[in-house]
N, C-alpha and C. Protein backbone atom coordinates (compact mmCIF):
# COMPACT_ATOMS: atom_id res chain seq x y z
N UNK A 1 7.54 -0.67 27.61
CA UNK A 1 8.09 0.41 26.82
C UNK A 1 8.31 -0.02 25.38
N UNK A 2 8.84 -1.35 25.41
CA UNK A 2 9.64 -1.99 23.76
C UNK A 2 7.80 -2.25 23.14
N UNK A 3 6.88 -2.17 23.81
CA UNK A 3 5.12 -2.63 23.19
C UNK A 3 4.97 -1.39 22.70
N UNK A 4 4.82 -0.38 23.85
CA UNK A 4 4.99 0.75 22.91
C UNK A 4 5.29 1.42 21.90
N UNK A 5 6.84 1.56 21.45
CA UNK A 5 7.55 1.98 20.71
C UNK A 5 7.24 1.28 19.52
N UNK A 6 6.84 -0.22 19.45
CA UNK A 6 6.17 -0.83 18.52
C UNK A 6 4.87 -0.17 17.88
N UNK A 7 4.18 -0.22 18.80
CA UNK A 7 2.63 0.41 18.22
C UNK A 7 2.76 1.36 17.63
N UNK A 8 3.77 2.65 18.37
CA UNK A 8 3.72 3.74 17.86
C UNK A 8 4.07 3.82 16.32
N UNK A 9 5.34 3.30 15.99
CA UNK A 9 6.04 2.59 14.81
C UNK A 9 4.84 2.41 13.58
N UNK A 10 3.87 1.58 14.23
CA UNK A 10 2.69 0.58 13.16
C UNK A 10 2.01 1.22 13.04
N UNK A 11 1.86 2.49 14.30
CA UNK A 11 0.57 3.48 13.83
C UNK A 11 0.75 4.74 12.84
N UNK A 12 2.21 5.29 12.97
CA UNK A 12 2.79 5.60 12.13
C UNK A 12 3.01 5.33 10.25
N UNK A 13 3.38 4.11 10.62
CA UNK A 13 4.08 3.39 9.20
C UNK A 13 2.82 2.88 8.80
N UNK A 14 1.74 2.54 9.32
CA UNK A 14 0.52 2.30 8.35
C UNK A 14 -0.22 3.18 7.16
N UNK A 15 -0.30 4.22 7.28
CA UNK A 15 -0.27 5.55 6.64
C UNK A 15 0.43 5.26 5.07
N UNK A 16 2.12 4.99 5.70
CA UNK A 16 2.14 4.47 4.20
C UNK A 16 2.11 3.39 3.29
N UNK A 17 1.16 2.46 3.85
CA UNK A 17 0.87 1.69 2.99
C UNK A 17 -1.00 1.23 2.62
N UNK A 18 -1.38 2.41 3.29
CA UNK A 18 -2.67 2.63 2.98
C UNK A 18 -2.74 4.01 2.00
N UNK A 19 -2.12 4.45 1.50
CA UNK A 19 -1.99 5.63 0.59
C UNK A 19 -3.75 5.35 -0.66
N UNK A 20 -4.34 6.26 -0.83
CA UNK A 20 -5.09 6.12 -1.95
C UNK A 20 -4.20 6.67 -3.28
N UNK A 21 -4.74 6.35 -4.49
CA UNK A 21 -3.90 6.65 -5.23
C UNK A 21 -5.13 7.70 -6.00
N UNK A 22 -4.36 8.99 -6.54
CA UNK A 22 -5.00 9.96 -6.77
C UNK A 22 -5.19 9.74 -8.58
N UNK A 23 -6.68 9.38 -9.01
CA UNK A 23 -6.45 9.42 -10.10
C UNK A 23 -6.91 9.90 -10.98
N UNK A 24 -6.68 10.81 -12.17
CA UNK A 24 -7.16 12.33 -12.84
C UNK A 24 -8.25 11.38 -13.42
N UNK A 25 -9.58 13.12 -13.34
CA UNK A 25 -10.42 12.65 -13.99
C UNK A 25 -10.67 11.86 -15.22
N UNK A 26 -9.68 12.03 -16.14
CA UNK A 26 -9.97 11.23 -17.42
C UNK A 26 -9.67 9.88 -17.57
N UNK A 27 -8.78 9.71 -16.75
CA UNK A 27 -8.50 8.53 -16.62
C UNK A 27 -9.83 7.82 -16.34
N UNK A 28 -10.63 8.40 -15.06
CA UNK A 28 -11.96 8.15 -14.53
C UNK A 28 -12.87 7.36 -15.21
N UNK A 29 -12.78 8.77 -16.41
CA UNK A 29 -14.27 9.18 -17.05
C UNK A 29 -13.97 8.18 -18.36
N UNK A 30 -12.67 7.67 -19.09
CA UNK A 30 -12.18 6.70 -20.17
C UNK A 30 -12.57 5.65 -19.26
N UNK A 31 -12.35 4.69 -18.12
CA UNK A 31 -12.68 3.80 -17.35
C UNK A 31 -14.47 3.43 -17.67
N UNK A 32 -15.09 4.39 -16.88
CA UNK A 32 -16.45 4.60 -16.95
C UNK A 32 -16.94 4.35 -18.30
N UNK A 33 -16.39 4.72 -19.32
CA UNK A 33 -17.03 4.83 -20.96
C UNK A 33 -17.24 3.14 -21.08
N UNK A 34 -16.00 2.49 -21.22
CA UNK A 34 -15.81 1.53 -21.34
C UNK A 34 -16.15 0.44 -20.75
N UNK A 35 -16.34 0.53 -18.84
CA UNK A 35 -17.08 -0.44 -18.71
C UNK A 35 -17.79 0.35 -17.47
N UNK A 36 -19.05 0.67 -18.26
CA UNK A 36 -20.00 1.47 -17.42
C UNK A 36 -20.90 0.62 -16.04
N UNK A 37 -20.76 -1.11 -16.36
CA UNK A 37 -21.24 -1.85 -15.23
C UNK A 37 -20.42 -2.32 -14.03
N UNK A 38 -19.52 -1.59 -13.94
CA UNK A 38 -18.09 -1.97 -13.43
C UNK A 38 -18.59 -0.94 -11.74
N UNK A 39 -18.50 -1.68 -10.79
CA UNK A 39 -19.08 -0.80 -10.16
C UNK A 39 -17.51 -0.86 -8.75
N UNK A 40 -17.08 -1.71 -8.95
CA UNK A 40 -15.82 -1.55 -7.86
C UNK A 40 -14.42 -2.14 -8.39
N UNK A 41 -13.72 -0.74 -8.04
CA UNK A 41 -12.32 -0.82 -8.76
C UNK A 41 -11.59 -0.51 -8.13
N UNK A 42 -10.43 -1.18 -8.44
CA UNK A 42 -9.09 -0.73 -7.56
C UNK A 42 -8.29 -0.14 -8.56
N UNK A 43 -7.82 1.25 -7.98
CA UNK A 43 -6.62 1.68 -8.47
C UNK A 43 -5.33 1.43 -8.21
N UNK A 44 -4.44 1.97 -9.11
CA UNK A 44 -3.00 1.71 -8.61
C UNK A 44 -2.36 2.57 -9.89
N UNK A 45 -1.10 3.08 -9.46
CA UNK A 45 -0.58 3.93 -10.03
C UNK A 45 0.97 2.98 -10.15
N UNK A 46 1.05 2.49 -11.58
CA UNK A 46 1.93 1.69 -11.92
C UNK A 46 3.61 2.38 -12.28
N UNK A 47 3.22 3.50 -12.80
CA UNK A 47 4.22 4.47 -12.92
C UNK A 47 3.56 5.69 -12.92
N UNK A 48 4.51 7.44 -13.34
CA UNK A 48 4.17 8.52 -13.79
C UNK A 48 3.59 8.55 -15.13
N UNK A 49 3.08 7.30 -15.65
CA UNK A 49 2.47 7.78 -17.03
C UNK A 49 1.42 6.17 -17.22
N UNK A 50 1.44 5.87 -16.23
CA UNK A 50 0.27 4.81 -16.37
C UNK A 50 -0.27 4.22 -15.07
N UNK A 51 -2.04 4.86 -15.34
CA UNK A 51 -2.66 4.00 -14.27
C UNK A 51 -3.79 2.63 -14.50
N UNK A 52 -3.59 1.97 -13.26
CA UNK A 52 -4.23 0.60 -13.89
C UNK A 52 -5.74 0.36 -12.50
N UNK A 53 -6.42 0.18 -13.87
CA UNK A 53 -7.40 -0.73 -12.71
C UNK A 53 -8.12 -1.94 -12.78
N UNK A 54 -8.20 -2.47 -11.44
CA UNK A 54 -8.55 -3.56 -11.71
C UNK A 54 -9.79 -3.84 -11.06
N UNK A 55 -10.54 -4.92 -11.78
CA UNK A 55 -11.80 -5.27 -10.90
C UNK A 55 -12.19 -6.70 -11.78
N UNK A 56 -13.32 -7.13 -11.47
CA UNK A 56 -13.70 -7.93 -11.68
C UNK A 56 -15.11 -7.98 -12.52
N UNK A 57 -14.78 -9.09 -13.71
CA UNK A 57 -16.21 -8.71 -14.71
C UNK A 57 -16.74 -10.31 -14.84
N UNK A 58 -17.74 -10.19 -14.29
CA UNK A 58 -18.41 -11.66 -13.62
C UNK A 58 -17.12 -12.51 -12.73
N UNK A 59 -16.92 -12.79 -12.79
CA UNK A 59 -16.14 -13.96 -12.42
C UNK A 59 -14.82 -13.81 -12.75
N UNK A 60 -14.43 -13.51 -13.74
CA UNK A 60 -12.87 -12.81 -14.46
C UNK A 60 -12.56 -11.92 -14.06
N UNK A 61 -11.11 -11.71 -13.64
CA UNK A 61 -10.16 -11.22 -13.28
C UNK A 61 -9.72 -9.93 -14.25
N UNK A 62 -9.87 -8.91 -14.21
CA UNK A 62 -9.37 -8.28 -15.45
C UNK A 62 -8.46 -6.41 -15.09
N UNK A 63 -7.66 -6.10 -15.64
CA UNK A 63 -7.10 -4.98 -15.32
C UNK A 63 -7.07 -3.96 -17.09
N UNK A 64 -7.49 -2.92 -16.43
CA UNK A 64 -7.10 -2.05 -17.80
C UNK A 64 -6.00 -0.58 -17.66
N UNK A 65 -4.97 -0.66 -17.97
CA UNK A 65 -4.16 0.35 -17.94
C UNK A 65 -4.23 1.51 -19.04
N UNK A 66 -3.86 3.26 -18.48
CA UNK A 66 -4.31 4.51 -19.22
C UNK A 66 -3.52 5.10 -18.38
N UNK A 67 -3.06 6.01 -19.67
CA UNK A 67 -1.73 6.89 -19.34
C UNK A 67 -2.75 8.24 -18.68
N UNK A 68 -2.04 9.12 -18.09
CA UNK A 68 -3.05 10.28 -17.65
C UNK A 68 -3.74 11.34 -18.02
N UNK A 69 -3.93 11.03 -19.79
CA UNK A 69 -5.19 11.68 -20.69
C UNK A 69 -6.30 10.73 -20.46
N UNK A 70 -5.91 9.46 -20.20
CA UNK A 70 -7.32 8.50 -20.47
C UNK A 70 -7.30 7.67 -21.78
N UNK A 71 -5.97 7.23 -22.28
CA UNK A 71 -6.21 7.06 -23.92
C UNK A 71 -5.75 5.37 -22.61
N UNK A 72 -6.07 4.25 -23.28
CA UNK A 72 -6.36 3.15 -22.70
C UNK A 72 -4.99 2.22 -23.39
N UNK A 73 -4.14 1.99 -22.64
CA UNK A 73 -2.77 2.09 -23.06
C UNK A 73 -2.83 0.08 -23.33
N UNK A 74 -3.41 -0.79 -22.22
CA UNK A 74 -3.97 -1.95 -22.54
C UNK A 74 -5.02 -2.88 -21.41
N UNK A 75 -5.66 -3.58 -22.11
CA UNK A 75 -6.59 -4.65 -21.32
C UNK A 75 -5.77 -5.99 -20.72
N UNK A 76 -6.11 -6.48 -19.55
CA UNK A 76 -5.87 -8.16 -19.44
C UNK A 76 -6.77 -8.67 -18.65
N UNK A 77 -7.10 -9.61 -19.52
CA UNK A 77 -8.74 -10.15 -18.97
C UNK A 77 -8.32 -12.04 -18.73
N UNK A 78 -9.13 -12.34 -17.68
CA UNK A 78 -8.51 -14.12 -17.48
C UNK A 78 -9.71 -14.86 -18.61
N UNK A 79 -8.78 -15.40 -19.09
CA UNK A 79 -9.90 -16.42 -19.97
C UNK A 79 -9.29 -17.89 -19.47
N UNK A 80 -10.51 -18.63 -20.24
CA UNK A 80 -10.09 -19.95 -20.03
C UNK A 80 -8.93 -20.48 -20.60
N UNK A 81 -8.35 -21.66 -19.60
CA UNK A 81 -6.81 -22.24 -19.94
C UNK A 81 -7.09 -22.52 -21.34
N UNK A 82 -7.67 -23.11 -21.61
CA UNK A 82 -8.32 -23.94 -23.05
C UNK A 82 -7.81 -22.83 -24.19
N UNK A 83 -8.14 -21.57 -23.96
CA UNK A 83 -7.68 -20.35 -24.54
C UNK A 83 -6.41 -20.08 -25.21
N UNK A 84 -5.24 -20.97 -24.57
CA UNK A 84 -3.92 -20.71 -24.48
C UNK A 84 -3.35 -21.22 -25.92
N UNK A 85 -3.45 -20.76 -26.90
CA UNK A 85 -2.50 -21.85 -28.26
C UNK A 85 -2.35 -22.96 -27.39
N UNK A 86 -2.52 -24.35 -28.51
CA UNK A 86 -1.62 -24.91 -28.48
C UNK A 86 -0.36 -25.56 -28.15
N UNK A 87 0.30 -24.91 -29.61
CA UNK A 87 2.05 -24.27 -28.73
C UNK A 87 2.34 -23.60 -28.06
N UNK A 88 1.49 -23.12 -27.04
CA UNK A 88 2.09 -22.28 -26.02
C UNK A 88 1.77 -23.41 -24.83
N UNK A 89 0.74 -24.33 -25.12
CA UNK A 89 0.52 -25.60 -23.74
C UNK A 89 1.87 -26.34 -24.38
N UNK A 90 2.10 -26.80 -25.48
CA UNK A 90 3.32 -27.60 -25.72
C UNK A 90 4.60 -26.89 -25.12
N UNK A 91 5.21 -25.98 -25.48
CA UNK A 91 6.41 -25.08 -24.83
C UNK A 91 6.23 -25.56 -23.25
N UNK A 92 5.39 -24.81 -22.63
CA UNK A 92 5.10 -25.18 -21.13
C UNK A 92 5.11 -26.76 -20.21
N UNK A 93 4.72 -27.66 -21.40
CA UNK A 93 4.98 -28.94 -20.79
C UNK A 93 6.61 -29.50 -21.11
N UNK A 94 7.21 -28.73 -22.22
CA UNK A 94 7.97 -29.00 -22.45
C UNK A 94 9.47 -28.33 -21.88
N UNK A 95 9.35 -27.13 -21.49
CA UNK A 95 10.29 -26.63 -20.48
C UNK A 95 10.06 -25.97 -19.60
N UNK A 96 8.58 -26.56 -19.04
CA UNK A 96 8.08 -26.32 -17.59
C UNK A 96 7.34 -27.95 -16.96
N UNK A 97 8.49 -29.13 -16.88
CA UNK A 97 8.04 -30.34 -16.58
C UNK A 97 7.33 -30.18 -15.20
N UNK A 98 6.34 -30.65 -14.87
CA UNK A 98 5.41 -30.81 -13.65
C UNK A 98 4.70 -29.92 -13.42
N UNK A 99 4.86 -28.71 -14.10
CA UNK A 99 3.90 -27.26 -13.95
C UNK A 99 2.16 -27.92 -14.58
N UNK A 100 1.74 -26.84 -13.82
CA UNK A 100 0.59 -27.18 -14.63
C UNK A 100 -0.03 -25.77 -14.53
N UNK A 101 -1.10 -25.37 -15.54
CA UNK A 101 -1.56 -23.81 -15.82
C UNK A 101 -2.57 -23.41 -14.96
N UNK A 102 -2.10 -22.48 -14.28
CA UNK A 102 -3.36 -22.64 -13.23
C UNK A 102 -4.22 -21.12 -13.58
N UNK A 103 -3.84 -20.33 -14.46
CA UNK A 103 -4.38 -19.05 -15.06
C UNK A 103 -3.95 -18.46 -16.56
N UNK A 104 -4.33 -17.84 -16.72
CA UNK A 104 -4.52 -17.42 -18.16
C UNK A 104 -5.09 -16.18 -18.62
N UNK A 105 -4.04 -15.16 -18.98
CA UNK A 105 -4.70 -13.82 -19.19
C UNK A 105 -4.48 -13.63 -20.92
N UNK A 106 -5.12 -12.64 -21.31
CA UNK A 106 -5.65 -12.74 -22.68
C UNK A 106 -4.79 -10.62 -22.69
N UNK A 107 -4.20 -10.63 -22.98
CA UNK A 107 -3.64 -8.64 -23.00
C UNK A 107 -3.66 -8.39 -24.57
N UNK A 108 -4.25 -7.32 -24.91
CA UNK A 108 -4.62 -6.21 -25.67
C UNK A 108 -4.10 -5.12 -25.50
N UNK A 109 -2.99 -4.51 -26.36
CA UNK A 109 -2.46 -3.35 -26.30
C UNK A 109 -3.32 -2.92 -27.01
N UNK A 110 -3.08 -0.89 -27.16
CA UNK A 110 -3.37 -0.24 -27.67
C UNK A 110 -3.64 -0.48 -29.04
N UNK A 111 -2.48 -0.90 -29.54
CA UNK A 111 -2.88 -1.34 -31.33
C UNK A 111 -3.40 -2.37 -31.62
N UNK A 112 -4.00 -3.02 -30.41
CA UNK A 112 -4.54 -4.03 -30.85
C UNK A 112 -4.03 -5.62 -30.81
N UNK A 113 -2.95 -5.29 -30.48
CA UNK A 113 -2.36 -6.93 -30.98
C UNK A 113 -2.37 -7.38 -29.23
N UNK A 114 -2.09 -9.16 -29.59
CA UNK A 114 -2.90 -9.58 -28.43
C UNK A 114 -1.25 -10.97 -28.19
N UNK A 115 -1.13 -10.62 -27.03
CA UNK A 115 -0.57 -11.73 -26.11
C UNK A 115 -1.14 -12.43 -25.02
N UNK A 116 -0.59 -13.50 -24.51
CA UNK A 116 -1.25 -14.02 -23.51
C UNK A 116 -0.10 -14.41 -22.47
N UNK A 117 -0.72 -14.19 -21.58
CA UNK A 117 0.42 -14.73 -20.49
C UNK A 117 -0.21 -15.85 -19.56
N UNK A 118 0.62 -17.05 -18.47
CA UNK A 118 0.20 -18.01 -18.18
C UNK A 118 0.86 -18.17 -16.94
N UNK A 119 0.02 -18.45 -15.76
CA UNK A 119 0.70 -18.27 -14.58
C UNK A 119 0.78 -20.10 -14.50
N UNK A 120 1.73 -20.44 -14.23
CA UNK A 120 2.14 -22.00 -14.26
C UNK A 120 2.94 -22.21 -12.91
N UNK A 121 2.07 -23.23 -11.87
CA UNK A 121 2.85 -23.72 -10.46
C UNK A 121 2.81 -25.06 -10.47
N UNK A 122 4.01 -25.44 -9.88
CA UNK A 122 4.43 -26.62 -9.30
C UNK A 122 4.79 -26.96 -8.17
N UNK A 123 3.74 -27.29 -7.43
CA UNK A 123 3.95 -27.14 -5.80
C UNK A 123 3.27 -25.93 -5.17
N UNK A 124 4.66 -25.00 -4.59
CA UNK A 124 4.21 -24.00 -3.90
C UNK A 124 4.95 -22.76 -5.06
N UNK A 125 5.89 -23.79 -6.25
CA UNK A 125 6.46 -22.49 -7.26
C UNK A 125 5.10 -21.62 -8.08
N UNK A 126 5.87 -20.80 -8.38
CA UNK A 126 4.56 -20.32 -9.33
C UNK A 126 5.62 -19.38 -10.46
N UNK A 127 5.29 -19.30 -11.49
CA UNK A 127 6.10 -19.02 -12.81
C UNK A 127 4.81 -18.00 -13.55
N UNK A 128 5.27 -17.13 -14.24
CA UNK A 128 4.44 -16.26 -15.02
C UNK A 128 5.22 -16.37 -16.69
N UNK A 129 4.47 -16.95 -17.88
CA UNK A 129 5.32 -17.38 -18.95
C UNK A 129 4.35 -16.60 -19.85
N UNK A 130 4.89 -15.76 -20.61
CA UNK A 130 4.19 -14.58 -21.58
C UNK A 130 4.17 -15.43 -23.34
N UNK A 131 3.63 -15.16 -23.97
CA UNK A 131 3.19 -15.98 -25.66
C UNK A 131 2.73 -14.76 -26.87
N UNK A 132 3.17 -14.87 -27.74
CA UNK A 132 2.18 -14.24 -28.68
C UNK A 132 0.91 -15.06 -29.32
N UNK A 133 0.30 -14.18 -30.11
CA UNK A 133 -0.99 -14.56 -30.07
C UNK A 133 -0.72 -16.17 -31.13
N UNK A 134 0.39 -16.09 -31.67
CA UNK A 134 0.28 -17.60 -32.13
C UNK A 134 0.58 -18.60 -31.17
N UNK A 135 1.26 -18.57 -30.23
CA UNK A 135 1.39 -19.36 -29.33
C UNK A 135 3.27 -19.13 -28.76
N UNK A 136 4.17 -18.77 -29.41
CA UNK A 136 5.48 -18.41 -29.88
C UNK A 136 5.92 -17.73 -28.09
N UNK A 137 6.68 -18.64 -27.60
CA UNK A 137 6.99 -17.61 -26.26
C UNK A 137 7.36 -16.50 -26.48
N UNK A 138 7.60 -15.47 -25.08
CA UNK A 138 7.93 -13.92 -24.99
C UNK A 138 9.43 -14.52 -24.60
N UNK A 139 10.11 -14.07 -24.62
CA UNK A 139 10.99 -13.93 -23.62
C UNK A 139 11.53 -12.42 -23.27
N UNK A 140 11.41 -12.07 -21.99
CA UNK A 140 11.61 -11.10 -20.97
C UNK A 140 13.31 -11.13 -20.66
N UNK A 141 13.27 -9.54 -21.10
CA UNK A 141 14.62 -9.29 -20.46
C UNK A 141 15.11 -9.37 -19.37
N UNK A 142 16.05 -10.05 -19.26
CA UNK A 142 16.95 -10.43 -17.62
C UNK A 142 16.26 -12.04 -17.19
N UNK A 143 15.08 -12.84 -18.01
CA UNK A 143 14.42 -13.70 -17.73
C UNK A 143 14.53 -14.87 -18.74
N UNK A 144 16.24 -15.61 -18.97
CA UNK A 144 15.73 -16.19 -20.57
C UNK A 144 14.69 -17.70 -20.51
N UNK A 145 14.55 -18.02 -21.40
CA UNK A 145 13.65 -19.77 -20.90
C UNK A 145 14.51 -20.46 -20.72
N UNK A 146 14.64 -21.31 -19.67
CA UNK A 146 15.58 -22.62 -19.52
C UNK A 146 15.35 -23.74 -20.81
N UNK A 147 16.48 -23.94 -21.02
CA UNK A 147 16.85 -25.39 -22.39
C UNK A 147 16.12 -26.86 -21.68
């Protein structure tokens, strides 16, 4: 009976977490403009005013987010670590001792201006540390850098 009530449960509750996410044509058709060789994408609906997709362009990792006219709100594409300022590898060795960079995204807002963010693990940790384009950390609200 308790196998049952299980299954039923999973056959149920799977539903919602297989949801497709419904996403307006323009969003689509701005996607398509931009990268017309892009042949498999995942959606996801990040909020009510921005959807993101992601796929893969050769080998790189990349996501592009658009509010629901289609105007392309920003890019993040993985580039090489090598990519990272500088001072943004110095900061990281310096108040992230034993980390080491194991990714590297390159983001493009709308206006253009460009940050990078850096996924950094030690062990089984894993840390996400954001930069401007000079190398200058982000710091994230509710997230300050440790001294």
């Amino acid at each position: 009976m308790k196998k049952t009530a299980l299954a039923l449960m999973l056959l149920f509750a799977f539903p919602l977490f297989a949801q497709n996410v419904k996403v307006p044509a323009k969003v689509k058709d701005a996607f398509s403009k931009l990268y017309p060789k892009i042949a498999s994408v995942k959606w996801d609906k990040e909020s009510a005013k921005e959807y993101e997709a992601s796929f893969k362009d050769g080998v790189n990792e990349c996501t592009a987010a658009f509010d629901p006219a289609g105007n392309l709100l920003e890019t993040e594409i993985q580039v090489a670590t090598g990519t990272l300022p500088s001072t943004a590898s110095d900061f990281i060795k310096a108040k992230h001792p034993g980390f080491t960079i194991d990714k590297v995204f390159k983001i493009t807002n709308s206006k253009k201006e460009v940050t990078f963010e850096a996924e950094i693990k030690k062990g089984k940790k894993m840390l996400e540390v954001s930069f401007m384009q000079d190398g200058k950390p982000i710091v994230k609200k509710g997230a300050p850098e440790k001294d």
